[in-house]
PDB file of N, CA and C in Angstrom:
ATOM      1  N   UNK A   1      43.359 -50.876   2.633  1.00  0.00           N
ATOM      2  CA  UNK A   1      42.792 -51.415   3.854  1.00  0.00           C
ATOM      3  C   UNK A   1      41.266 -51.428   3.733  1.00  0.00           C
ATOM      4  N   UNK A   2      40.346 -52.406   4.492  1.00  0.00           N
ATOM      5  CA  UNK A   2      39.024 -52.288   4.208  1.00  0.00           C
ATOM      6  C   UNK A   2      38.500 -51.678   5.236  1.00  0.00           C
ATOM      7  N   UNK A   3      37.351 -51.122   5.047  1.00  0.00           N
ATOM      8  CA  UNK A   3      36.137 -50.373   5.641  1.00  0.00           C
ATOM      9  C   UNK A   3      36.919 -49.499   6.478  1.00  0.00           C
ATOM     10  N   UNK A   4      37.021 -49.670   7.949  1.00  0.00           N
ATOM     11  CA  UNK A   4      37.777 -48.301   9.260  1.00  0.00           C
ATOM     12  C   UNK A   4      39.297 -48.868   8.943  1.00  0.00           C
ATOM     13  N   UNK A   5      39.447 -49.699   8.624  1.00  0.00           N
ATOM     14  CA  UNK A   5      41.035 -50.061   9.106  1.00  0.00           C
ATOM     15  C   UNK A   5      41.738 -48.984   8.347  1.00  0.00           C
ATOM     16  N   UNK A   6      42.534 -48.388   8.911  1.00  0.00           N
ATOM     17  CA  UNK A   6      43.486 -47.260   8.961  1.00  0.00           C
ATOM     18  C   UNK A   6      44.920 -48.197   8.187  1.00  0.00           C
ATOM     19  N   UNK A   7      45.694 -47.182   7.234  1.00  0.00           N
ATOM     20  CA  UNK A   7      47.167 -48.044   7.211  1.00  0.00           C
ATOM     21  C   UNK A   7      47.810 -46.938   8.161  1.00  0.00           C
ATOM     22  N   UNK A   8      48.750 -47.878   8.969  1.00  0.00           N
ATOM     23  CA  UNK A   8      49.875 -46.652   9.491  1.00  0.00           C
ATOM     24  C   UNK A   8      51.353 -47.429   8.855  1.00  0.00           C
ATOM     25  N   UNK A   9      52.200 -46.070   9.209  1.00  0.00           N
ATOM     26  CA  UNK A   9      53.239 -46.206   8.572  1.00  0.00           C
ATOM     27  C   UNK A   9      54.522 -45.730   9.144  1.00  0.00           C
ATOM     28  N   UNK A  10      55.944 -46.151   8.409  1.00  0.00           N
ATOM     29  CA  UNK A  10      57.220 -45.317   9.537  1.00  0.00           C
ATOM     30  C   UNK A  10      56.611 -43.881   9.118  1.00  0.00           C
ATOM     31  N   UNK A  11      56.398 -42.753   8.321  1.00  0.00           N
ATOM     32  CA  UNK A  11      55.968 -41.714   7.962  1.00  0.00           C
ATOM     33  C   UNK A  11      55.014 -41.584   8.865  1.00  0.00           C
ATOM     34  N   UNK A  12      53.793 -41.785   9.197  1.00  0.00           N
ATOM     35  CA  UNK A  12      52.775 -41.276   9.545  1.00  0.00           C
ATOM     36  C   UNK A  12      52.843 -41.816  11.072  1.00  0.00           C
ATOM     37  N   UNK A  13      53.478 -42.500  11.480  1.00  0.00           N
ATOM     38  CA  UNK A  13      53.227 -43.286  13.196  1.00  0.00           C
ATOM     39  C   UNK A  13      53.268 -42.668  14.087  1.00  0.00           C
ATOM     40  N   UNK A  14      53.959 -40.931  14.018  1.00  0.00           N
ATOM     41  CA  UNK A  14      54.249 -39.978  15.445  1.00  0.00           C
ATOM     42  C   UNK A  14      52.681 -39.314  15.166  1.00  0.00           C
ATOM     43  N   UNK A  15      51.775 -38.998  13.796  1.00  0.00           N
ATOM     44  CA  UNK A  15      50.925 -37.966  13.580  1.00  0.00           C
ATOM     45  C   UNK A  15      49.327 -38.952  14.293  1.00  0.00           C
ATOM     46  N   UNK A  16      49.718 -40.166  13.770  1.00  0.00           N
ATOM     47  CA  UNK A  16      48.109 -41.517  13.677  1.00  0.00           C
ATOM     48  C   UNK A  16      48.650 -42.084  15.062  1.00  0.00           C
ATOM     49  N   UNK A  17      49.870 -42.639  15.160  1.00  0.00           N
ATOM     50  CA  UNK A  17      49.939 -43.059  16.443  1.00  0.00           C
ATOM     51  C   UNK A  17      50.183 -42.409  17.607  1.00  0.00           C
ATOM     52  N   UNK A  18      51.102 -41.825  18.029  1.00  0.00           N
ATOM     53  CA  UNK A  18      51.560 -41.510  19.167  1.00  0.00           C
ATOM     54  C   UNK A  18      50.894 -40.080  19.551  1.00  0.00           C
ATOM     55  N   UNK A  19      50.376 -39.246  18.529  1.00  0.00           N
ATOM     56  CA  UNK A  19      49.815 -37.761  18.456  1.00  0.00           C
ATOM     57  C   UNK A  19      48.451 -37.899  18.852  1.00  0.00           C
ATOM     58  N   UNK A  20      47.875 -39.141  18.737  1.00  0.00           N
ATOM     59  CA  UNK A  20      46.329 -39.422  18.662  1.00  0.00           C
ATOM     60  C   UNK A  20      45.470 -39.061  19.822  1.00  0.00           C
ATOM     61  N   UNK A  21      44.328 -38.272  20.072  1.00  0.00           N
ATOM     62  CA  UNK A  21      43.353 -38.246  20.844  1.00  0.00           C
ATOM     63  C   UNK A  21      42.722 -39.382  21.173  1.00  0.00           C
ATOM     64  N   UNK A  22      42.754 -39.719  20.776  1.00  0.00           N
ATOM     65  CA  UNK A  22      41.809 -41.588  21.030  1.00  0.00           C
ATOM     66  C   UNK A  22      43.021 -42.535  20.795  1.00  0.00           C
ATOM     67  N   UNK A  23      42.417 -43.679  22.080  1.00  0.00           N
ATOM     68  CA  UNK A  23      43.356 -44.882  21.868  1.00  0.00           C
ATOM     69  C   UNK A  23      43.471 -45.340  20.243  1.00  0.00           C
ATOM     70  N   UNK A  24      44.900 -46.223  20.112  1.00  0.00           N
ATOM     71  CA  UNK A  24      45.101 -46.747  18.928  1.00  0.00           C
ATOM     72  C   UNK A  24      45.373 -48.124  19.051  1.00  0.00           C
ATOM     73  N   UNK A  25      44.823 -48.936  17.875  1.00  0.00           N
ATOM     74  CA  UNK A  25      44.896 -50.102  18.069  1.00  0.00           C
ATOM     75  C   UNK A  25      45.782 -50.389  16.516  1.00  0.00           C
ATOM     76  N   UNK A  26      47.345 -51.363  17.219  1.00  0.00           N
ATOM     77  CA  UNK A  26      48.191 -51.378  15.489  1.00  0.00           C
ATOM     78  C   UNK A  26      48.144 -52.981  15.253  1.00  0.00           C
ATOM     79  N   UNK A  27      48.329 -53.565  14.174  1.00  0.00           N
ATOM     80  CA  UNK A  27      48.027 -55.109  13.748  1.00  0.00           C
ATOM     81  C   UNK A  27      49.401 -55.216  12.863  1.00  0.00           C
ATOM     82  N   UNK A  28      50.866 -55.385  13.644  1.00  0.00           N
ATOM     83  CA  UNK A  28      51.764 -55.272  12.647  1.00  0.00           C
ATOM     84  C   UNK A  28      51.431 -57.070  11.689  1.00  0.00           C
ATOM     85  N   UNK A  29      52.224 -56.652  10.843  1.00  0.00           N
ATOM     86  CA  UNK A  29      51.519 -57.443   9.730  1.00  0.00           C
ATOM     87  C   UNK A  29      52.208 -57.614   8.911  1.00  0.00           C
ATOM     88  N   UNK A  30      52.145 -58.807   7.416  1.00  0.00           N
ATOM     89  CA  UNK A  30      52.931 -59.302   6.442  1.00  0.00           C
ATOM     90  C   UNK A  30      52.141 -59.805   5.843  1.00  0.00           C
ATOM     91  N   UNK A  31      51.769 -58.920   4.362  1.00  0.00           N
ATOM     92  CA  UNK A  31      51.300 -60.444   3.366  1.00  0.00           C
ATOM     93  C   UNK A  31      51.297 -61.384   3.306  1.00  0.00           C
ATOM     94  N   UNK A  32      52.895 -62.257   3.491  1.00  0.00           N
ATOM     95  CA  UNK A  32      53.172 -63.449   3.400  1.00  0.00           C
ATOM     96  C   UNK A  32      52.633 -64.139   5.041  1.00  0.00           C
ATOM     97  N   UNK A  33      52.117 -63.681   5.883  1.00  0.00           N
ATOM     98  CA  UNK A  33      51.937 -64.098   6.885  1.00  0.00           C
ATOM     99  C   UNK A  33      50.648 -64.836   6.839  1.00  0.00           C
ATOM    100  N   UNK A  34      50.678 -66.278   6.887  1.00  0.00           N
ATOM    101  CA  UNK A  34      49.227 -66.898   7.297  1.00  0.00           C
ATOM    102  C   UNK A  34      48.215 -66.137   8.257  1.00  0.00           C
ATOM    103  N   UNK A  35      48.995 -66.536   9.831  1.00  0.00           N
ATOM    104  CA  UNK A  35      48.226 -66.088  10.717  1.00  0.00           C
ATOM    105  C   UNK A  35      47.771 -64.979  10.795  1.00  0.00           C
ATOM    106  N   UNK A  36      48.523 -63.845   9.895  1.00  0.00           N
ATOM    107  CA  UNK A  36      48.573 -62.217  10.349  1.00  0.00           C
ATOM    108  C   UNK A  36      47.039 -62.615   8.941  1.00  0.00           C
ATOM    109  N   UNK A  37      46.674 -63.581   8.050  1.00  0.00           N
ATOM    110  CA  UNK A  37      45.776 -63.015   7.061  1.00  0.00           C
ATOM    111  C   UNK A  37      43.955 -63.655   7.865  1.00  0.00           C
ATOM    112  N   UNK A  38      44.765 -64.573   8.816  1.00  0.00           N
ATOM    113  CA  UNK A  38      43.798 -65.441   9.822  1.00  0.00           C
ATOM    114  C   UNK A  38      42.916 -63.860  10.800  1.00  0.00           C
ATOM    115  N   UNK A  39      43.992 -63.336  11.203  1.00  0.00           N
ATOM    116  CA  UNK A  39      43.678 -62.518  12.022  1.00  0.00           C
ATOM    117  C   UNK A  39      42.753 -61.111  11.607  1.00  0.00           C
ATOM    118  N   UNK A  40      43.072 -60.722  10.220  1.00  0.00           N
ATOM    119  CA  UNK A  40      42.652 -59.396   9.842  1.00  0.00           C
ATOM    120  C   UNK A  40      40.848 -59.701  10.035  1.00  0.00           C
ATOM    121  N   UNK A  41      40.110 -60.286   9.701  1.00  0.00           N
ATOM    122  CA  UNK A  41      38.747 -60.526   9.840  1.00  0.00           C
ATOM    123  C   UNK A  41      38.342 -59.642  11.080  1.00  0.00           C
ATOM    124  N   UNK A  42      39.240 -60.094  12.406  1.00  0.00           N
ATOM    125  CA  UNK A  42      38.581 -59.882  13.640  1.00  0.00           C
ATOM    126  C   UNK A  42      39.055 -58.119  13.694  1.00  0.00           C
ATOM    127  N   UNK A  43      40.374 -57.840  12.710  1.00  0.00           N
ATOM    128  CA  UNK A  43      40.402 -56.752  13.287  1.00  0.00           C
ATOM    129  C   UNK A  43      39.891 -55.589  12.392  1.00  0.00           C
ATOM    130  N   UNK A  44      39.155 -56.231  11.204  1.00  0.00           N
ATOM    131  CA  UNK A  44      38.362 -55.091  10.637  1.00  0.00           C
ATOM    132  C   UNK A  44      37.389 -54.956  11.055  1.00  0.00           C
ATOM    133  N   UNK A  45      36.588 -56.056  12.066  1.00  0.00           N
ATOM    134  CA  UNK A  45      35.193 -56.315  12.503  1.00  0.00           C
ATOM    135  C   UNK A  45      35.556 -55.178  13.878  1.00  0.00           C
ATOM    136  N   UNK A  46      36.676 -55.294  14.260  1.00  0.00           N
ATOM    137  CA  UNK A  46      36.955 -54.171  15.734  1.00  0.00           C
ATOM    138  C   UNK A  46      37.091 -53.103  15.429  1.00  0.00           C
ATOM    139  N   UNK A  47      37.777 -52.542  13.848  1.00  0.00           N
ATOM    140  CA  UNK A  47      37.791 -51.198  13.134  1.00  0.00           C
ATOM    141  C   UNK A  47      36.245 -50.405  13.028  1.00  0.00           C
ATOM    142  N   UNK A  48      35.445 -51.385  12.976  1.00  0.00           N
ATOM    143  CA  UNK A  48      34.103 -51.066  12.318  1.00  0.00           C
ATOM    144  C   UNK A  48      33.076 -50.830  13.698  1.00  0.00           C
ATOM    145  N   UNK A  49      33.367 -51.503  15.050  1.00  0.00           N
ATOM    146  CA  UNK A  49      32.638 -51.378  15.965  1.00  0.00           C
ATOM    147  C   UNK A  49      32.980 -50.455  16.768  1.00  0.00           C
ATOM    148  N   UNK A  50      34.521 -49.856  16.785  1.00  0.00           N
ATOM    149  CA  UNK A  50      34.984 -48.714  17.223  1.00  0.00           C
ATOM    150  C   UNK A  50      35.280 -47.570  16.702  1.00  0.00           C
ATOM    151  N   UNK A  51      34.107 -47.442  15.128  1.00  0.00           N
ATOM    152  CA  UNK A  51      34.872 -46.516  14.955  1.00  0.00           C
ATOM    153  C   UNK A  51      34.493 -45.234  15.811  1.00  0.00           C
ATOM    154  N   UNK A  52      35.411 -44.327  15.472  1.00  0.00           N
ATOM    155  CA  UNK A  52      35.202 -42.902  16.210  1.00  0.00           C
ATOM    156  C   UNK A  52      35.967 -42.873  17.792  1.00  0.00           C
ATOM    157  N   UNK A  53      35.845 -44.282  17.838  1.00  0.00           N
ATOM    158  CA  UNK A  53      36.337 -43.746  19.245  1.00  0.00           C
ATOM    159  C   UNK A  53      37.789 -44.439  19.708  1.00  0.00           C
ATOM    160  N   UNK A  54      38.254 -45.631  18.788  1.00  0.00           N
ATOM    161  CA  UNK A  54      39.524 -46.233  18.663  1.00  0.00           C
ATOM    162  C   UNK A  54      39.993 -46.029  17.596  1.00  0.00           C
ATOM    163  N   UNK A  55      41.310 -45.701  17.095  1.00  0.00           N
ATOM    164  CA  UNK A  55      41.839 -46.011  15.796  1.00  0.00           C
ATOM    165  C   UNK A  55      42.352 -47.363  15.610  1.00  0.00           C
ATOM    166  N   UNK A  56      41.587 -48.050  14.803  1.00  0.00           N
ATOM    167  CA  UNK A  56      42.323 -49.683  14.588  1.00  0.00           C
ATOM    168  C   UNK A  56      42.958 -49.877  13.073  1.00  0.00           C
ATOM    169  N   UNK A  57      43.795 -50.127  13.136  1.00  0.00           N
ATOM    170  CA  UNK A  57      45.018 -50.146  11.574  1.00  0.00           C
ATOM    171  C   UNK A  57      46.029 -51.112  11.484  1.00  0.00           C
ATOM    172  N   UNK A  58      46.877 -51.393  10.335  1.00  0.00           N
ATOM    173  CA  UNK A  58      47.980 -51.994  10.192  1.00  0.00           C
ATOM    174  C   UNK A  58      49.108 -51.719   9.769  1.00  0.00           C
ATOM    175  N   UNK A  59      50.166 -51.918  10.098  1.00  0.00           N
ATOM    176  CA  UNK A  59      51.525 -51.931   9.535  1.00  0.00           C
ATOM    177  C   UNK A  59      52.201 -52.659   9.626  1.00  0.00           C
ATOM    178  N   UNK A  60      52.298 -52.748   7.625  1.00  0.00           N
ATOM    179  CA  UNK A  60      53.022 -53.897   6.955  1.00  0.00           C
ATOM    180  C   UNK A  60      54.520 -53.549   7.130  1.00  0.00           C
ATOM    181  N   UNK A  61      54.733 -54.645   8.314  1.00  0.00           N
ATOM    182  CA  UNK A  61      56.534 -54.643   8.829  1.00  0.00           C
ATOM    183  C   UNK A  61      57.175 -54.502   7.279  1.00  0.00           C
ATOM    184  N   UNK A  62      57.059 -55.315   6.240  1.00  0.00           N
ATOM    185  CA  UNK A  62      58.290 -55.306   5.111  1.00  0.00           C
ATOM    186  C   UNK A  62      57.848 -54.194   4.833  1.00  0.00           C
ATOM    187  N   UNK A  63      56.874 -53.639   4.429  1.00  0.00           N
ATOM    188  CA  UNK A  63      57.237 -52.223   3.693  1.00  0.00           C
ATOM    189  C   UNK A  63      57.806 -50.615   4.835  1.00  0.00           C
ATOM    190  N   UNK A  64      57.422 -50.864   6.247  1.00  0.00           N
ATOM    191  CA  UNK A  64      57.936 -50.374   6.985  1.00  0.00           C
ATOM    192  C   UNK A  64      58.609 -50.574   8.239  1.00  0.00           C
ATOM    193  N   UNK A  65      59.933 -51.302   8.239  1.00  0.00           N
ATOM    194  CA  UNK A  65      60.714 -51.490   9.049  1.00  0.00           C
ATOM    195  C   UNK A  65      61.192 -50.895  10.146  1.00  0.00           C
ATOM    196  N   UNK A  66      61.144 -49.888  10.222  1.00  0.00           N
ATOM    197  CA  UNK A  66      61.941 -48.709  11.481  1.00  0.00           C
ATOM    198  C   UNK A  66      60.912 -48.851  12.854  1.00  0.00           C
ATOM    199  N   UNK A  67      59.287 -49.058  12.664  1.00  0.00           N
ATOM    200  CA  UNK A  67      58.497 -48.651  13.843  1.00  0.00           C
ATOM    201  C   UNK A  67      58.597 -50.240  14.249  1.00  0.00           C
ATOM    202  N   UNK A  68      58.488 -50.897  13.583  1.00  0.00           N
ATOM    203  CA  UNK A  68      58.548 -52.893  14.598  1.00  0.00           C
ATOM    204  C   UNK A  68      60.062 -52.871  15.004  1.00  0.00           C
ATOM    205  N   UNK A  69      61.653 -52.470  14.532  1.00  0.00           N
ATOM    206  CA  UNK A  69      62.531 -52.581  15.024  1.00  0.00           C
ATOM    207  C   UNK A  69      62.683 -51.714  16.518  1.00  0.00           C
ATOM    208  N   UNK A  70      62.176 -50.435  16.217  1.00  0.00           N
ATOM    209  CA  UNK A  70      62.005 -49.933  17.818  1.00  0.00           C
ATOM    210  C   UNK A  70      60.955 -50.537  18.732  1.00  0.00           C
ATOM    211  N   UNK A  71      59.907 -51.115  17.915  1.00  0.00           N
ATOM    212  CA  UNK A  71      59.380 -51.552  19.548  1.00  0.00           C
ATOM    213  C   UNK A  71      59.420 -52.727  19.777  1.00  0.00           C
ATOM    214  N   UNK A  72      60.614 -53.603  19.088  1.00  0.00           N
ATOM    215  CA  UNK A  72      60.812 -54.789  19.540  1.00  0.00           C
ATOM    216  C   UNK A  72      59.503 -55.683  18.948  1.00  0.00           C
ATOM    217  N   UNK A  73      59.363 -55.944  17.536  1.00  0.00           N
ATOM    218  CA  UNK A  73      58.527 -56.647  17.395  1.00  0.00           C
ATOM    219  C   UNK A  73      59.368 -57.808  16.871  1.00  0.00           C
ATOM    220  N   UNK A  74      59.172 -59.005  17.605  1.00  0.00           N
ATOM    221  CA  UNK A  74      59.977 -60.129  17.044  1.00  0.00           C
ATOM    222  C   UNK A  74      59.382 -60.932  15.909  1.00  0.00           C
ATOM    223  N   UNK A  75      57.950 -60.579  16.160  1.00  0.00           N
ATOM    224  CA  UNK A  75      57.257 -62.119  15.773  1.00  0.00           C
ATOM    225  C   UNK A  75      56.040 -61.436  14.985  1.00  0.00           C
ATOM    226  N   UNK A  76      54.951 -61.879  13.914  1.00  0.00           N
ATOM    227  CA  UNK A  76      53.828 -60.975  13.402  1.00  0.00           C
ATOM    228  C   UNK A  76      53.010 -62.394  13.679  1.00  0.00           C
ATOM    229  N   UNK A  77      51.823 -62.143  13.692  1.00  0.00           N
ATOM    230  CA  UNK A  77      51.198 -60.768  13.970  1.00  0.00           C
ATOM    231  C   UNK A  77      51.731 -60.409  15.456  1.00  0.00           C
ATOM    232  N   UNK A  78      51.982 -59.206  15.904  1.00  0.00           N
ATOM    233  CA  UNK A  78      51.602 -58.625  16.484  1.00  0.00           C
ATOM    234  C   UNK A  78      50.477 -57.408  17.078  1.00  0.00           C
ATOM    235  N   UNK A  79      49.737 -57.321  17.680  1.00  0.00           N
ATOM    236  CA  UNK A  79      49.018 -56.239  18.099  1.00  0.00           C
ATOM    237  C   UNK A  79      49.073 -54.991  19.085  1.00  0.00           C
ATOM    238  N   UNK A  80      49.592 -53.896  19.236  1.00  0.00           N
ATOM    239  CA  UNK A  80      49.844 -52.857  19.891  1.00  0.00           C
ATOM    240  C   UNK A  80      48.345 -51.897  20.447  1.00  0.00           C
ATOM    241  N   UNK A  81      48.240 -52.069  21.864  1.00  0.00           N
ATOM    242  CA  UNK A  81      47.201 -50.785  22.066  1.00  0.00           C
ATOM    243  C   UNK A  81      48.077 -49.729  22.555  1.00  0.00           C
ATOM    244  N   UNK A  82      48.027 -48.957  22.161  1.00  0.00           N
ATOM    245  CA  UNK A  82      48.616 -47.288  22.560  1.00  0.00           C
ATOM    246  C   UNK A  82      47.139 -46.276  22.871  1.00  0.00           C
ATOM    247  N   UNK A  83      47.639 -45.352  24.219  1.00  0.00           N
ATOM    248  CA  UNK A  83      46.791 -44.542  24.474  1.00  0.00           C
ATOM    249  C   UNK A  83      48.242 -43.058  25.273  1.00  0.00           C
ATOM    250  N   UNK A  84      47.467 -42.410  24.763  1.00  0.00           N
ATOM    251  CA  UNK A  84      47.972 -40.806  25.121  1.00  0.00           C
ATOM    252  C   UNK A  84      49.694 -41.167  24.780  1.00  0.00           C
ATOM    253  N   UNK A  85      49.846 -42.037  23.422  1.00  0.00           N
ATOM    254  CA  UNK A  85      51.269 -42.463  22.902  1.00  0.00           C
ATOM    255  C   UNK A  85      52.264 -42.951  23.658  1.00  0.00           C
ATOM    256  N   UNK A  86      51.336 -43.464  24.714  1.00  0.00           N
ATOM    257  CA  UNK A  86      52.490 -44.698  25.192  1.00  0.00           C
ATOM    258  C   UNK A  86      51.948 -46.241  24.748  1.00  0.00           C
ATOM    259  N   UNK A  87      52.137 -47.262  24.806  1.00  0.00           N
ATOM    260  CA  UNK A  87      51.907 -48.753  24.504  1.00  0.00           C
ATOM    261  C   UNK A  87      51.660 -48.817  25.922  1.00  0.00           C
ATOM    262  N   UNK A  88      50.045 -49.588  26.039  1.00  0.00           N
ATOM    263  CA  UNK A  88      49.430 -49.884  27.198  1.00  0.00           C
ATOM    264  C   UNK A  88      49.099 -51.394  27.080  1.00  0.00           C
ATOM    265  N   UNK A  89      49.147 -51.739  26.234  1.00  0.00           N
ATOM    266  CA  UNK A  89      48.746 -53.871  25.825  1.00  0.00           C
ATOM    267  C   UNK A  89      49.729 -54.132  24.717  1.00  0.00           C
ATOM    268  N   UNK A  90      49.977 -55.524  24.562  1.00  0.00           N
ATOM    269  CA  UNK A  90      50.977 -55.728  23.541  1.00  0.00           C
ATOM    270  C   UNK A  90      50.210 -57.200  23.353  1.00  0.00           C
ATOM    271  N   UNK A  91      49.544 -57.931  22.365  1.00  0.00           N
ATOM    272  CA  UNK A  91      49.118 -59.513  22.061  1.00  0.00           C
ATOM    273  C   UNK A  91      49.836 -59.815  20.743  1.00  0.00           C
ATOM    274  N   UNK A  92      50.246 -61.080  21.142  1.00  0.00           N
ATOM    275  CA  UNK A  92      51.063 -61.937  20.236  1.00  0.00           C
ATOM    276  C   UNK A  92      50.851 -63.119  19.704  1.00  0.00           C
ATOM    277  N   UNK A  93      50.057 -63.064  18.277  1.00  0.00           N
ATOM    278  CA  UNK A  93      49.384 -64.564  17.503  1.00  0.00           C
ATOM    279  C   UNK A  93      48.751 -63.997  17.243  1.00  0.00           C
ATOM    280  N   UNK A  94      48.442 -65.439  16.191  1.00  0.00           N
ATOM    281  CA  UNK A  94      47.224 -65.032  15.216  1.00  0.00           C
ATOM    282  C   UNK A  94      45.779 -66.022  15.646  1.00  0.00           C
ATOM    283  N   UNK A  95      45.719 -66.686  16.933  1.00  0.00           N
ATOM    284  CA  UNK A  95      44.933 -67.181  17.875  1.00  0.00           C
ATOM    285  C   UNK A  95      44.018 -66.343  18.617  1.00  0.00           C
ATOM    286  N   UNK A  96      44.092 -65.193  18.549  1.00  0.00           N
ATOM    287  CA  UNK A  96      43.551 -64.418  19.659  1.00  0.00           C
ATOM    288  C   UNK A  96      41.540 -63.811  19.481  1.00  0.00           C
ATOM    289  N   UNK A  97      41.356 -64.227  20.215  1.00  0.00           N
ATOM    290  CA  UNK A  97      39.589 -64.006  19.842  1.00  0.00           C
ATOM    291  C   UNK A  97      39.195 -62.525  20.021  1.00  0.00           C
ATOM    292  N   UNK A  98      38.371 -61.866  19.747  1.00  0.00           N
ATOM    293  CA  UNK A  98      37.626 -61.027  19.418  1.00  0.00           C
ATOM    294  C   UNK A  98      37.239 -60.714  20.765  1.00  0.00           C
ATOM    295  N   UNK A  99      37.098 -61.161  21.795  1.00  0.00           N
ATOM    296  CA  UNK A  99      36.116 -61.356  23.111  1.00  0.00           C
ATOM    297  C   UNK A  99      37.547 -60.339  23.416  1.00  0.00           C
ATOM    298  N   UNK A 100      38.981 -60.843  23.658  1.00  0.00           N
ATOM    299  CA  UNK A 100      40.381 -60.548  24.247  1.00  0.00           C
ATOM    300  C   UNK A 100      40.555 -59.356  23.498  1.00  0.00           C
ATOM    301  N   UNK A 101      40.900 -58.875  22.320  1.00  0.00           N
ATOM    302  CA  UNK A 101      40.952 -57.632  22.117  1.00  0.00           C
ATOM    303  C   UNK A 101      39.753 -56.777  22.965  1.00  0.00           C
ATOM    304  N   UNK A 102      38.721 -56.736  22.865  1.00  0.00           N
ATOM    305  CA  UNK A 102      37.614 -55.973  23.621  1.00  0.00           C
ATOM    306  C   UNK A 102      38.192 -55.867  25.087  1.00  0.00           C
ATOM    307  N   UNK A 103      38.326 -57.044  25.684  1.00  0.00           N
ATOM    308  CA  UNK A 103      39.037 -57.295  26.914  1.00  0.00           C
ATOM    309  C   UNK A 103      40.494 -56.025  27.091  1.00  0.00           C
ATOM    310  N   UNK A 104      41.056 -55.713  26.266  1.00  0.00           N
ATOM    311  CA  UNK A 104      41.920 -54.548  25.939  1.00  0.00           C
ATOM    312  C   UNK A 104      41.748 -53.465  25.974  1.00  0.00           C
ATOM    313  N   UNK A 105      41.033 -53.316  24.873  1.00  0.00           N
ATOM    314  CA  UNK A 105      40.455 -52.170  24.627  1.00  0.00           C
ATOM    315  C   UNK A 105      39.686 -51.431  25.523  1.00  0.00           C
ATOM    316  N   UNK A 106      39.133 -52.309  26.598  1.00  0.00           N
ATOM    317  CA  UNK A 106      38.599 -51.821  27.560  1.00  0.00           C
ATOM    318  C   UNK A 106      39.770 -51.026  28.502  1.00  0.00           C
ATOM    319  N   UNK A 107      40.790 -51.986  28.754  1.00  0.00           N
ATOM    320  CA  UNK A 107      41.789 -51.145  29.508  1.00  0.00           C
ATOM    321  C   UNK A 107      42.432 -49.681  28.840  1.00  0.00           C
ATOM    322  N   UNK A 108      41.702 -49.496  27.483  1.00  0.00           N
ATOM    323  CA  UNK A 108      41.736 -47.796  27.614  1.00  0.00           C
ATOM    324  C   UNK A 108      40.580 -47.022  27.850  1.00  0.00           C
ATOM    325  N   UNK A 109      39.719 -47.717  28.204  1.00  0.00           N
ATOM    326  CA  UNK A 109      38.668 -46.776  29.065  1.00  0.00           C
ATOM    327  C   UNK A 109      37.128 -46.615  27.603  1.00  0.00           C
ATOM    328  N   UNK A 110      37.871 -47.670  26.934  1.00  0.00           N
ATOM    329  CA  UNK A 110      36.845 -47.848  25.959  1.00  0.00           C
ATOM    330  C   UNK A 110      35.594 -48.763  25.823  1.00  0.00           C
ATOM    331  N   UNK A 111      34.434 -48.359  25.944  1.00  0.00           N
ATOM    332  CA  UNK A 111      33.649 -49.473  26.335  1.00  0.00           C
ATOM    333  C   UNK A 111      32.774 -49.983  24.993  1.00  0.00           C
TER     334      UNK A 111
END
């Protein structure tokens, strides 16, 4: 992963995700995915402006299957905000601007 972006994983998702002191921001994801490779730009640029105070990362659905089948991920990219390990935002595409995640992220009290 580059610069803040975090990998999470089925292994690590109760310790990075749901255990976390600070909101988390997840970018499920696929190599083979156009849009999901459209999208990573904005979300290493959000890894890098939050760090310390958001965790922003990805998980690659094919190599870990179990955490997108429980939370119902139909479609990639998907994006997950989690705070105090519940899912508080859920965005879907690889359309989504930089302005709208912030717009999120704010709803965990992150400015």
């Amino acid at each position: 992963m580059a610069g803040s972006v975090m990998e999470f994983t089925d292994a690590n998702w109760k310790s990075e995700v749901l255990d976390s002191s600070v909101p988390v921001l997840i970018d499920f994801w696929a190599p083979w995915c156009g849009p999901c490779r459209k999208l990573a730009p904005t979300i290493e640029k959000l890894a890098d402006s939050f760090h310390g105070q958001v965790k922003v990362g990805k998980l690659n659905t094919d190599e870990n299957p179990n955490i997108p089948s429980q939370h119902r991920i139909s479609a990639i990219p998907t994006v997950l905000l989690y705070k105090d390990g519940k899912e508080i935002d859920r965005l879907v595409g690889g359309d989504i601007s930089e302005a709208k995640f912030r717009g999120v992220i704010a709803k965990a009290g992150v400015a």
